[in-house]
Protein backbone atom coordinates (compact mmCIF):
# COMPACT_ATOMS: atom_id res chain seq x y z
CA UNK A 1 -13.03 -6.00 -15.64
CA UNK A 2 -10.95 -8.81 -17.45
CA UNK A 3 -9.30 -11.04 -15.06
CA UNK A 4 -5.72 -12.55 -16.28
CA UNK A 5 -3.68 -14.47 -14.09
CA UNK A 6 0.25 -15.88 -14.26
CA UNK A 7 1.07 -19.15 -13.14
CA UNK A 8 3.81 -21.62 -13.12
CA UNK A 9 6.63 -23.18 -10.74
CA UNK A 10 8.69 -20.73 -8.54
CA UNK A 11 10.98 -18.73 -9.91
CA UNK A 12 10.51 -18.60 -13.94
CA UNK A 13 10.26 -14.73 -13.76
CA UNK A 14 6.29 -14.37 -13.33
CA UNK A 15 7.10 -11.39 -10.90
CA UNK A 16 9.47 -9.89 -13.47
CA UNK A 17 7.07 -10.40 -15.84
CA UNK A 18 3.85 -9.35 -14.28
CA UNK A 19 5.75 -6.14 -13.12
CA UNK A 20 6.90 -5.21 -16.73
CA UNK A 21 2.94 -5.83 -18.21
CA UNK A 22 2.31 -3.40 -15.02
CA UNK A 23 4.62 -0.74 -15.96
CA UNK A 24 6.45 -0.46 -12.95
CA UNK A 25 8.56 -2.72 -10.07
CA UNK A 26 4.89 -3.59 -8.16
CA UNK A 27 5.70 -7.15 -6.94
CA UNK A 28 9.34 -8.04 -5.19
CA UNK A 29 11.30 -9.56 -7.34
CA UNK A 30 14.55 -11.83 -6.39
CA UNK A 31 17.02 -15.13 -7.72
CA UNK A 32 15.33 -16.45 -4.15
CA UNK A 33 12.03 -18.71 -4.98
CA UNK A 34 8.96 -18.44 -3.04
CA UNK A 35 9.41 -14.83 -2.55
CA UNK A 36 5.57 -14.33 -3.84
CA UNK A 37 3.18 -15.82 -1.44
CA UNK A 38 0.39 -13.57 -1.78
CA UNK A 39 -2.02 -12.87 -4.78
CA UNK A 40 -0.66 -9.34 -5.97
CA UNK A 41 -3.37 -7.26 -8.44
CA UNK A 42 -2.62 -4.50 -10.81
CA UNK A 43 -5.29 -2.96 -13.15
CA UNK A 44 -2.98 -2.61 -16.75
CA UNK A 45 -4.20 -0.06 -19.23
CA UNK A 46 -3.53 -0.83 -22.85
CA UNK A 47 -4.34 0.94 -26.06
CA UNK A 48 -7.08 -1.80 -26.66
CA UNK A 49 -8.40 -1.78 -22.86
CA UNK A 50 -7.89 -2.62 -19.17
CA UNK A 51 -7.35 -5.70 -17.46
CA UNK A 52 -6.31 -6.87 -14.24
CA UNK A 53 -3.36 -8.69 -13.56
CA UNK A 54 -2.97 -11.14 -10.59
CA UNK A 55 0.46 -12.41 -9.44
CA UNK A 56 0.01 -16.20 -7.99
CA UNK A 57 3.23 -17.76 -6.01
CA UNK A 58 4.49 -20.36 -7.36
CA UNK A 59 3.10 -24.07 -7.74
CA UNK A 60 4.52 -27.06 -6.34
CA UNK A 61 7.80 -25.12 -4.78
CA UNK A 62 8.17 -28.05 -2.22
CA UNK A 63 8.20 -25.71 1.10
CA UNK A 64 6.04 -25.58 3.31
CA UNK A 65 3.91 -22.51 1.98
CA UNK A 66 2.85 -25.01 -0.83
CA UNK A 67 -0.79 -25.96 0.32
CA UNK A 68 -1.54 -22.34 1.33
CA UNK A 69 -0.03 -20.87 -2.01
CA UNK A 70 -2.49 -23.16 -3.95
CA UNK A 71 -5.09 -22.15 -1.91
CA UNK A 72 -4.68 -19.07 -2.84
CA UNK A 73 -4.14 -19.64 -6.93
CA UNK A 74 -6.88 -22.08 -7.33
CA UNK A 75 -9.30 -18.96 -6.06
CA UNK A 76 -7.65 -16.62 -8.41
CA UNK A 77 -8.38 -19.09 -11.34
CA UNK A 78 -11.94 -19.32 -10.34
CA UNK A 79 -12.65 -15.60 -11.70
CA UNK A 80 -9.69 -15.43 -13.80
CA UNK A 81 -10.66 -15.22 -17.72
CA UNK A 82 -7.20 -16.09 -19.23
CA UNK A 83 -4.19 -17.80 -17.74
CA UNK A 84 -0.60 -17.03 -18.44
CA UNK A 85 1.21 -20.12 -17.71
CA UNK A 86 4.85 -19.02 -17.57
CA UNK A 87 7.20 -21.18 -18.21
CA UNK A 88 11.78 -20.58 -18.29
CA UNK A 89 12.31 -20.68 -22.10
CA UNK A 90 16.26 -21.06 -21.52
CA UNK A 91 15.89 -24.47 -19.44
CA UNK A 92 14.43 -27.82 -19.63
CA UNK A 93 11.32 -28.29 -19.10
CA UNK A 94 10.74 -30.16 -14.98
CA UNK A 95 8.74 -31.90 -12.91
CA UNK A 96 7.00 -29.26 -12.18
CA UNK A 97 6.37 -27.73 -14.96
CA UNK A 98 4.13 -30.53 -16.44
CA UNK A 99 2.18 -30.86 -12.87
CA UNK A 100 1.52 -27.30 -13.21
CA UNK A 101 0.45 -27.94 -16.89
CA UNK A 102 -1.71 -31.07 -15.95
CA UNK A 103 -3.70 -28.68 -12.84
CA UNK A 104 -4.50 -26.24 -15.78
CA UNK A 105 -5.99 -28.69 -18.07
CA UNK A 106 -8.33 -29.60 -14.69
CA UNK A 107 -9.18 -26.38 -14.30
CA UNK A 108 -10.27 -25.80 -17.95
CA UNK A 109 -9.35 -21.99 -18.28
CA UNK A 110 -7.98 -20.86 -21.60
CA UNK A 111 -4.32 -20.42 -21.29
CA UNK A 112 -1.76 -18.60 -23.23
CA UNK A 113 1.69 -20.64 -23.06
CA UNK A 114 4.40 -17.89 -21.98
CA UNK A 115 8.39 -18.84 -22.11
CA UNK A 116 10.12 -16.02 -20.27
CA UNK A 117 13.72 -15.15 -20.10
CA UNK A 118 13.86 -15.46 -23.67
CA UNK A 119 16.49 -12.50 -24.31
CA UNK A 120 18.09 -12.61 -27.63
CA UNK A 121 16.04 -14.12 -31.25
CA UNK A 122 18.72 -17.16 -31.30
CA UNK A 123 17.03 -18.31 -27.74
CA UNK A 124 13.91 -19.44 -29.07
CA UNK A 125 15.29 -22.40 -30.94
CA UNK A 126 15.25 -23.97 -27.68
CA UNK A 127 11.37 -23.48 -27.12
CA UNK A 128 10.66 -26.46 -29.08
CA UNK A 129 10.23 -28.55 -26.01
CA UNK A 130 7.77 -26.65 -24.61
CA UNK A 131 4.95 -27.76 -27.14
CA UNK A 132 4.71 -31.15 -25.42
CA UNK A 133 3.00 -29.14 -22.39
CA UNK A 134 -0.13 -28.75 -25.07
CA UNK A 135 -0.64 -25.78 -25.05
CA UNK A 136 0.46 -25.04 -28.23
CA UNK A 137 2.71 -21.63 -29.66
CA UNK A 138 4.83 -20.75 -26.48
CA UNK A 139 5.30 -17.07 -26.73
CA UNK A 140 8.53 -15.89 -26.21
CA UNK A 141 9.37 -12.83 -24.01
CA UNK A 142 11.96 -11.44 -21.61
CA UNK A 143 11.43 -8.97 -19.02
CA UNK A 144 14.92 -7.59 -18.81
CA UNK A 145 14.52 -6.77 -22.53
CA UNK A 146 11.47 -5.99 -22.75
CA UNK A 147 11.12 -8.42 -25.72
CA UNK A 148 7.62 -9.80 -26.88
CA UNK A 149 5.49 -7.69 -24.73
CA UNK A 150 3.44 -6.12 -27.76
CA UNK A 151 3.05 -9.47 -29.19
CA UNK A 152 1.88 -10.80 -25.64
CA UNK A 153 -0.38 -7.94 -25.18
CA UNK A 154 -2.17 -8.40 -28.30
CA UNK A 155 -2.18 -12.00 -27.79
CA UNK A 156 -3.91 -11.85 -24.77
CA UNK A 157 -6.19 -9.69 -26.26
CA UNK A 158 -7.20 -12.15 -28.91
CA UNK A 159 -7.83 -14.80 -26.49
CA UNK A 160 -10.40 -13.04 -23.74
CA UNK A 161 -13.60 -13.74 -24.13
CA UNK A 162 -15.84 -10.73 -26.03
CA UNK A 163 -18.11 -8.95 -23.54
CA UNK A 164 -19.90 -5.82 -22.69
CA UNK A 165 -18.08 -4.14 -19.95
CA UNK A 166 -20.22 -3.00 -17.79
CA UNK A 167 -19.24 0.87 -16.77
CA UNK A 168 -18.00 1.11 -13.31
CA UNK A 169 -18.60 3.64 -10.73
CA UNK A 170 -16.03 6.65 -10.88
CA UNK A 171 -16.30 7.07 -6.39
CA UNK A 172 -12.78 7.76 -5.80
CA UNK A 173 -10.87 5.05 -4.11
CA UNK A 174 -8.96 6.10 -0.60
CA UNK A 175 -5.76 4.07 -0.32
CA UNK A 176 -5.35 2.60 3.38
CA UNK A 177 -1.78 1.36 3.86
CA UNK A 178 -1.38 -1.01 6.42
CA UNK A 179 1.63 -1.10 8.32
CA UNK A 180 3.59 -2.44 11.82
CA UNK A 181 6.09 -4.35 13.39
CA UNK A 182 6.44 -8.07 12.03
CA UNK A 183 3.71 -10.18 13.83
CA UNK A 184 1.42 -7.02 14.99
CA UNK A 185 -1.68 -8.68 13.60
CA UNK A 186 -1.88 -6.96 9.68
CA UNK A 187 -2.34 -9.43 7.71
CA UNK A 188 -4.93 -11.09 10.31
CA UNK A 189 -6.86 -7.61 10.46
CA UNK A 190 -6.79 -7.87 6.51
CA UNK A 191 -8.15 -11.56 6.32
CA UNK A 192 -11.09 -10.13 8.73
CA UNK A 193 -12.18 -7.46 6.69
CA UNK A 194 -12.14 -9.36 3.88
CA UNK A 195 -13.89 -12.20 5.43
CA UNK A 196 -11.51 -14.56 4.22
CA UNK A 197 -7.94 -15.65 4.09
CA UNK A 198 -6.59 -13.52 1.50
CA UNK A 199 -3.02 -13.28 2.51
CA UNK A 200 -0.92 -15.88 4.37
CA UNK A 201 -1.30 -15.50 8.37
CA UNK A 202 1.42 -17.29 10.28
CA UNK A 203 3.38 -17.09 14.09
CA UNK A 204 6.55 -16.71 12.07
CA UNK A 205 7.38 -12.81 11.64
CA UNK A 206 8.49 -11.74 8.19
CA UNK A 207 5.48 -14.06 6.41
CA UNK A 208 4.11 -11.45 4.41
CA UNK A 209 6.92 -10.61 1.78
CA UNK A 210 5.86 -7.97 -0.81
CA UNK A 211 3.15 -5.06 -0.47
CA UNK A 212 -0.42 -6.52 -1.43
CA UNK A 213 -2.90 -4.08 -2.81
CA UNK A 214 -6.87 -5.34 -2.50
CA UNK A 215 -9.79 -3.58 -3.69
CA UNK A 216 -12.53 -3.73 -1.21
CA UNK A 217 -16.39 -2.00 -1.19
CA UNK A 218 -17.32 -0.74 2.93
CA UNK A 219 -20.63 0.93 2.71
CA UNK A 220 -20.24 2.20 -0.67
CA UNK A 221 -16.76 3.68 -0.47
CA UNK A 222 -14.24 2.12 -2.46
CA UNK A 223 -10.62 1.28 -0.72
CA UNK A 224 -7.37 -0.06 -1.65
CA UNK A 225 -6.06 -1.60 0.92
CA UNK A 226 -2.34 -2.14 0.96
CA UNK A 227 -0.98 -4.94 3.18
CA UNK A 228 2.15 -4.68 3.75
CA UNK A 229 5.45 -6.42 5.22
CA UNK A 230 5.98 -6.01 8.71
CA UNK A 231 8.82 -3.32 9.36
CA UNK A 232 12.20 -4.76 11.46
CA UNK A 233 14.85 -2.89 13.02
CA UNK A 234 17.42 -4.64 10.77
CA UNK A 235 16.28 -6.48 7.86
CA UNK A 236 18.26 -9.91 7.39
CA UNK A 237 18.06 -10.58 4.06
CA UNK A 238 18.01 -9.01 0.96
CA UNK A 239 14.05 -10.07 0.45
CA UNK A 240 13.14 -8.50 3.86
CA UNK A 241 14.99 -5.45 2.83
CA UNK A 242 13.28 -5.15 -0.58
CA UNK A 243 9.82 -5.55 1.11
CA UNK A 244 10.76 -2.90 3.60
CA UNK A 245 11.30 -0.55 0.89
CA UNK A 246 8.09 -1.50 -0.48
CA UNK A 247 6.25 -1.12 2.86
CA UNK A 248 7.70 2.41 3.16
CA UNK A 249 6.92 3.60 -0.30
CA UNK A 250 3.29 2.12 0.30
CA UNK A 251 3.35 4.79 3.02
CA UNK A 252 3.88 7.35 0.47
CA UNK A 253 1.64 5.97 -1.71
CA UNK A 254 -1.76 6.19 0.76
CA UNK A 255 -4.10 8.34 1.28
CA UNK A 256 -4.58 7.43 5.16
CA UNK A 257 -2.19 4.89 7.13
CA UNK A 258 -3.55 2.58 9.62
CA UNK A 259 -0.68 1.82 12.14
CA UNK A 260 -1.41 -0.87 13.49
CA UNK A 261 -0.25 -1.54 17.22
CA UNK A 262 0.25 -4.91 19.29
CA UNK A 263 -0.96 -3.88 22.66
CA UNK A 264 1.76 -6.13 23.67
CA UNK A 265 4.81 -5.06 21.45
CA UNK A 266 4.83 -1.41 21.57
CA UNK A 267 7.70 0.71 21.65
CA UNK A 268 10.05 3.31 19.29
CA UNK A 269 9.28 1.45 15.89
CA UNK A 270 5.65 2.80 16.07
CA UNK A 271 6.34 6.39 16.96
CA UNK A 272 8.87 6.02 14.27
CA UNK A 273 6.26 4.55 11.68
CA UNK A 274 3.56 7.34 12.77
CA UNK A 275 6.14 9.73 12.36
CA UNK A 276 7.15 8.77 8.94
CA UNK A 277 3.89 8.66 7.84
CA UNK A 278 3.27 12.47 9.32
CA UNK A 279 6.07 14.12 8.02
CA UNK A 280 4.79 12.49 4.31
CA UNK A 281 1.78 14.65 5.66
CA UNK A 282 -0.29 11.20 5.81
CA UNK A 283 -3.06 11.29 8.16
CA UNK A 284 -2.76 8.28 10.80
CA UNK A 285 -5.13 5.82 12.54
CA UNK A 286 -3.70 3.65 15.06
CA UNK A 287 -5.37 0.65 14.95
CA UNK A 288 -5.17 -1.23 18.19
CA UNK A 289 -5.59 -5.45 17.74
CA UNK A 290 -5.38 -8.68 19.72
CA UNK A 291 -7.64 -6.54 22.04
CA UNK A 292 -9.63 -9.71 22.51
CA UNK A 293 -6.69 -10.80 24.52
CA UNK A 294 -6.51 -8.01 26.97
CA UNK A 295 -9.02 -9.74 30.07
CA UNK A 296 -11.81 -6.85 30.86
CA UNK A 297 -10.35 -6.47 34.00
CA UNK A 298 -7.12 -5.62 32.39
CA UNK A 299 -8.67 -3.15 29.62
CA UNK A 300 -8.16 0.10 31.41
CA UNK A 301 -4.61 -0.30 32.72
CA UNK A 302 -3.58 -1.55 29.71
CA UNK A 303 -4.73 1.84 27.89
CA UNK A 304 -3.02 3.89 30.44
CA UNK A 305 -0.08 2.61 29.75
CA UNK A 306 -0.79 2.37 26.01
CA UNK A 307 -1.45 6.07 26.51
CA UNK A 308 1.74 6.98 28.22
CA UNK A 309 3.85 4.73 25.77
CA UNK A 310 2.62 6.24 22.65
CA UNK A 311 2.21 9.57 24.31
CA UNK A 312 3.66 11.99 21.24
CA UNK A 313 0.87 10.33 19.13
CA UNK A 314 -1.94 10.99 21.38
CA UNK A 315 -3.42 13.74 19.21
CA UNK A 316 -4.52 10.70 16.84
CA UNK A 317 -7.51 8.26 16.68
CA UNK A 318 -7.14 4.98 17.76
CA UNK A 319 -9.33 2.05 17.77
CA UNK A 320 -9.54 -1.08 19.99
CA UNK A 321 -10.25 -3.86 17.47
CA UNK A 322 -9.63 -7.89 17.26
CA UNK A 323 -9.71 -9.84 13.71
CA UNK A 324 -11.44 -12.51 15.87
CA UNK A 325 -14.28 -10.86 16.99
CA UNK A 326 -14.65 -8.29 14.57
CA UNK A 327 -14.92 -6.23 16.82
CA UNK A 328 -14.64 -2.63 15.90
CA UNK A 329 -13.43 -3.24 12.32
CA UNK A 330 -16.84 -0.79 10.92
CA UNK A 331 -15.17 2.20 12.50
CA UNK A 332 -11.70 1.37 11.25
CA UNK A 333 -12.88 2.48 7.98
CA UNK A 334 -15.44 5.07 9.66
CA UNK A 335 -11.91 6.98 11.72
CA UNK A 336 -10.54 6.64 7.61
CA UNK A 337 -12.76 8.44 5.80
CA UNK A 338 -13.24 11.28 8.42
CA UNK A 339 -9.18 11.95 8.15
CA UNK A 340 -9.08 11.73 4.83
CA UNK A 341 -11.81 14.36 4.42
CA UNK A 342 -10.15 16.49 7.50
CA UNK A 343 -6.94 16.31 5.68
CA UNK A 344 -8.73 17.66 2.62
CA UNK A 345 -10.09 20.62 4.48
CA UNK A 346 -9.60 24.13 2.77
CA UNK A 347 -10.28 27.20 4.88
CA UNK A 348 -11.36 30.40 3.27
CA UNK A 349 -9.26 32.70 3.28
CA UNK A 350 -11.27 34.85 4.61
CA UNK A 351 -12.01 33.44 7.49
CA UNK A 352 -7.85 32.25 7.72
CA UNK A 353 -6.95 35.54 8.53
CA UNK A 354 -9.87 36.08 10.75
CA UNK A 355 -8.41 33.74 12.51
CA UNK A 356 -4.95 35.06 12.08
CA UNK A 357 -5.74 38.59 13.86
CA UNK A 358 -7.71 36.53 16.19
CA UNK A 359 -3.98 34.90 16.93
CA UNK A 360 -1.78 38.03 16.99
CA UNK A 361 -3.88 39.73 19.08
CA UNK A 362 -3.67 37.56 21.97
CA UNK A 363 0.26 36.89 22.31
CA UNK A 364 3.44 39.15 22.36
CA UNK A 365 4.70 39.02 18.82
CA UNK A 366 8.86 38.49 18.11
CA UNK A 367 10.34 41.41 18.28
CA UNK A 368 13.94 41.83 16.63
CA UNK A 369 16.01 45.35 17.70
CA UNK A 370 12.66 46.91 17.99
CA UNK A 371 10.97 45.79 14.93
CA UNK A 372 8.50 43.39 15.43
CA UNK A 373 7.22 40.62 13.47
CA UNK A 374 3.90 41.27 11.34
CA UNK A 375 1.64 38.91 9.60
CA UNK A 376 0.54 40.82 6.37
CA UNK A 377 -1.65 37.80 4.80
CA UNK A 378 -1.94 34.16 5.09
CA UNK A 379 -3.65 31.60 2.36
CA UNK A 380 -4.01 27.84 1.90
CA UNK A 381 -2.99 27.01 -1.40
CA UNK A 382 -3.18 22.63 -0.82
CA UNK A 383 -4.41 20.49 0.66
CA UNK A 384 -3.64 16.13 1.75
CA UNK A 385 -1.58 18.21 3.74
CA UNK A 386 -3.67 21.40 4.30
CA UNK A 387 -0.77 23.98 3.62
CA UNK A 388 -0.92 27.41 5.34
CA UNK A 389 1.06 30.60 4.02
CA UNK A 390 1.94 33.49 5.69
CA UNK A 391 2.88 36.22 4.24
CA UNK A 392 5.25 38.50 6.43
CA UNK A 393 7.52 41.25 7.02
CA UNK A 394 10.54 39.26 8.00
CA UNK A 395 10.35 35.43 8.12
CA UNK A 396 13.79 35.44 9.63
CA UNK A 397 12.15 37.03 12.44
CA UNK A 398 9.69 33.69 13.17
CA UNK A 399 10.90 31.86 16.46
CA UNK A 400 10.20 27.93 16.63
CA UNK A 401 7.80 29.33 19.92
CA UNK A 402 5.43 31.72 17.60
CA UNK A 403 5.26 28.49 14.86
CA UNK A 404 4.63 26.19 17.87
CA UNK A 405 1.97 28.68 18.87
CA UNK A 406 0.80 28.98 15.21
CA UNK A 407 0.25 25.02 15.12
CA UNK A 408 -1.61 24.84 17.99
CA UNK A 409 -4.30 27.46 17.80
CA UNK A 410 -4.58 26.09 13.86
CA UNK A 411 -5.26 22.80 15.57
CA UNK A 412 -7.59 23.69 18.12
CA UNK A 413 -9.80 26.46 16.61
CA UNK A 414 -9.46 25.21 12.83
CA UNK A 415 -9.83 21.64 14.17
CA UNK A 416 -6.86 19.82 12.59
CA UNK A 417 -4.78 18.61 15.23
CA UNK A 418 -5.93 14.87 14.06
CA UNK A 419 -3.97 15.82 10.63
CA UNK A 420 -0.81 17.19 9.42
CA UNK A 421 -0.46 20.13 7.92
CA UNK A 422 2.32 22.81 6.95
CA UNK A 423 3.33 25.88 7.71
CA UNK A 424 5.13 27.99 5.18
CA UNK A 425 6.65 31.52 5.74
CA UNK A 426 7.31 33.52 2.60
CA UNK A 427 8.44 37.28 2.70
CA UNK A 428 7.77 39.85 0.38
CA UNK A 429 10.14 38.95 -1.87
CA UNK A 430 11.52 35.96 -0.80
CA UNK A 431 10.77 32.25 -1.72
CA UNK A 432 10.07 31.58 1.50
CA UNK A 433 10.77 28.48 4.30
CA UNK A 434 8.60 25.45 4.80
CA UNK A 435 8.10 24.35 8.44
């Protein structure tokens, strides 16, 4: 697939921009600069095509992310097959700008000249100045508007190379969101997979700003792995508080979350996380890391009491990993792939209410002023959650001990206690209550 990458100095709306080509508010945008750190892909579908679109921070910002932020932009450029250098079409051109003009020209990548923030037709009598970057026609857009997009589009078009495309596999892609506290080892677990620094690994919590999504090939199986910020008890700024969202939503968005746990930090914000993820009826893997840390000696207390402080979660798989040995990080993805096909089990129905007389028959059903409650049917209409229905006399009748009893045996003896699922009670007439 076509490779096309933004660049230019922080804060000249590449975010803004490169969410707009996407379609949708992907990267965190904000008046703040330097809020993009990490490379940030999106595959945009056009009527001519598809092409991905990489987000870059921004070049020669001055802080201290500046060598790593490079890093990261000059590998982008290495694949990329067109360059949008964006540029602020409403201010004089800086210092920066032509130093971020002068690295293209090194690399030798054909570039399309974007000014951005160009909201009204009377604004782009001020472009002139941007032809002494030489790069000749700027092309003027604004992301608020949604000005110039067409024009860009088919501009970019014009300028990537012609190719045969070669046709790529259609294997499904399972979506792994990562998620923790700040500092819990994600982004290091990431870098380790990938076998390289990817994203931005530092002491300081909060590094990791925006949710990343990376494509990634383990064994055949395709994954999208989606890094994402580290989850505080009180965001303090509005950045933090953006990424948060973003970091929740990502939760939504998977098709398996991998919590991952500091063997050292644990506490609430994990059962919280696991349970968010749950009740969104995403399956969970807690990931365990830094477990090169724990001395050998240590190892077997310290799951004990890893055990008793995650205790409501002990129904899921965990596994004992380090992103400096490696070790383990094979059956990370192995622990994904069986949930995600657990959580798309579908049980004939059939042999559901086998099963379901199996049930009855072996406890004291609610009884209500002498009428008792009856199961007359049960089904599984979904699945990613599996989704049970029973059809019954009187759903009113159904005590939280009966569902409780319900969710265990389906559990146990249909083998999905590692997964959530739903119960729904529906009467003969009635719509029926979710549980």
């Amino acid at each position: 697939m076509y490779r096309v990458v933004i660049v230019g100095r922080p804060n000249v709306g590449k975010s803004s921009l490169f969410n707009r080509l996407v379609g949708r508010k992907s990267a965190v945008v904000a008046d703040t600069p330097g809020v993009t750190r990490d490379l940030k892909e999106e595959v945009v579908e056009t009527d001519t095509g598809r092409f991905l679109l990489v987000d870059t921070g921004g070049l020669w910002s001055g802080d201290r992310w500046e060598k790593k932020i490079q890093e990261k932009v000059d590998r982008a450029l290495e694949e990329a097959d067109l360059v949008l250098f964006a540029v602020d079409g409403r201010a004089d051109l800086t210092p920066a700008d032509h130093e971020v003009a002068e690295y293209l020209r090194r690399k030798g990548k054909p570039v399309l000249l974007v000014a951005t923030k160009v909201d009204h037709p009377t604004h782009e009598h001020y472009l002139g100045p941007l032809y002494a970057l030489g790069f000749g026609d700027p092309i003027p857009t604004s992301s608020e508007h949604a000005r110039g997009l067409e024009d860009l589009i088919e501009a970019i078009w014009q300028r990537l190379p012609v190719r045969q495309e070669e046709s790529e596999p259609e294997v499904a892609a399972i979506r792994l969101a990562i998620v923790g506290r700040p500092n819990a080892g994600k982004s290091s677990l990431l870098n380790a997979i990938l076998g390289e620094e990817r994203v931005i690994v530092s002491e300081e919590p909060g590094t990791t700003r925006d949710t990343i999504d990376v494509p990634v090939d383990i064994g055949g199986q395709r994954f999208i792995l989606l890094d994402t910020a580290g989850i505080r008890k009180r965001p303090e700024t509005f950045v933090e508080e953006l990424a948060i969202r973003r970091s929740l939503r990502a939760i939504g968005e998977a098709d398996v979350v991998l919590l991952v746990v500091d063997p050292f930090q644990v506490g609430d914000r994990e059962l919280k996380l696991a349970n968010e993820a749950l009740e969104k009826g995403k399956p969970v893997v807690l990931v365990i890391t830094k477990w090169d840390l724990v001395p050998k000696e240590e190892a077997q207390r310290m799951r004990r009491l890893l055990k008793e402080k995650l205790a409501h979660l002990d129904h899921l798989p965990r596994v004992y990993t380090s992103a400096l040995t490696r070790q383990n990080l094979e059956r990370i993805f192995q622990e994904a792939v069986r949930l995600h096909e657990l959580n798309h089990t579908r049980i004939p129905t059939s042999e559901l209410n086998r099963w379901v007389g199996v049930w009855t028959s072996r406890v004291q059903m609610p009884n209500f002023k002498g009428k008792p409650l009856k199961i007359l049917y049960a089904t599984q209409p979904e699945v990613a959650p599996p989704t049970f229905v029973f059809f019954v006399n009187h759903p009113e009748f159904v005590t939280r001990a009966f569902e409780n009893y319900l969710k265990n045996r389906i559990g146990e003896d249909l083998g999905l206690k590692e997964v959530p699922f739903r119960l729904v009670f529906r009467g003969r007439r009635e719509e029926g209550t979710e549980r």
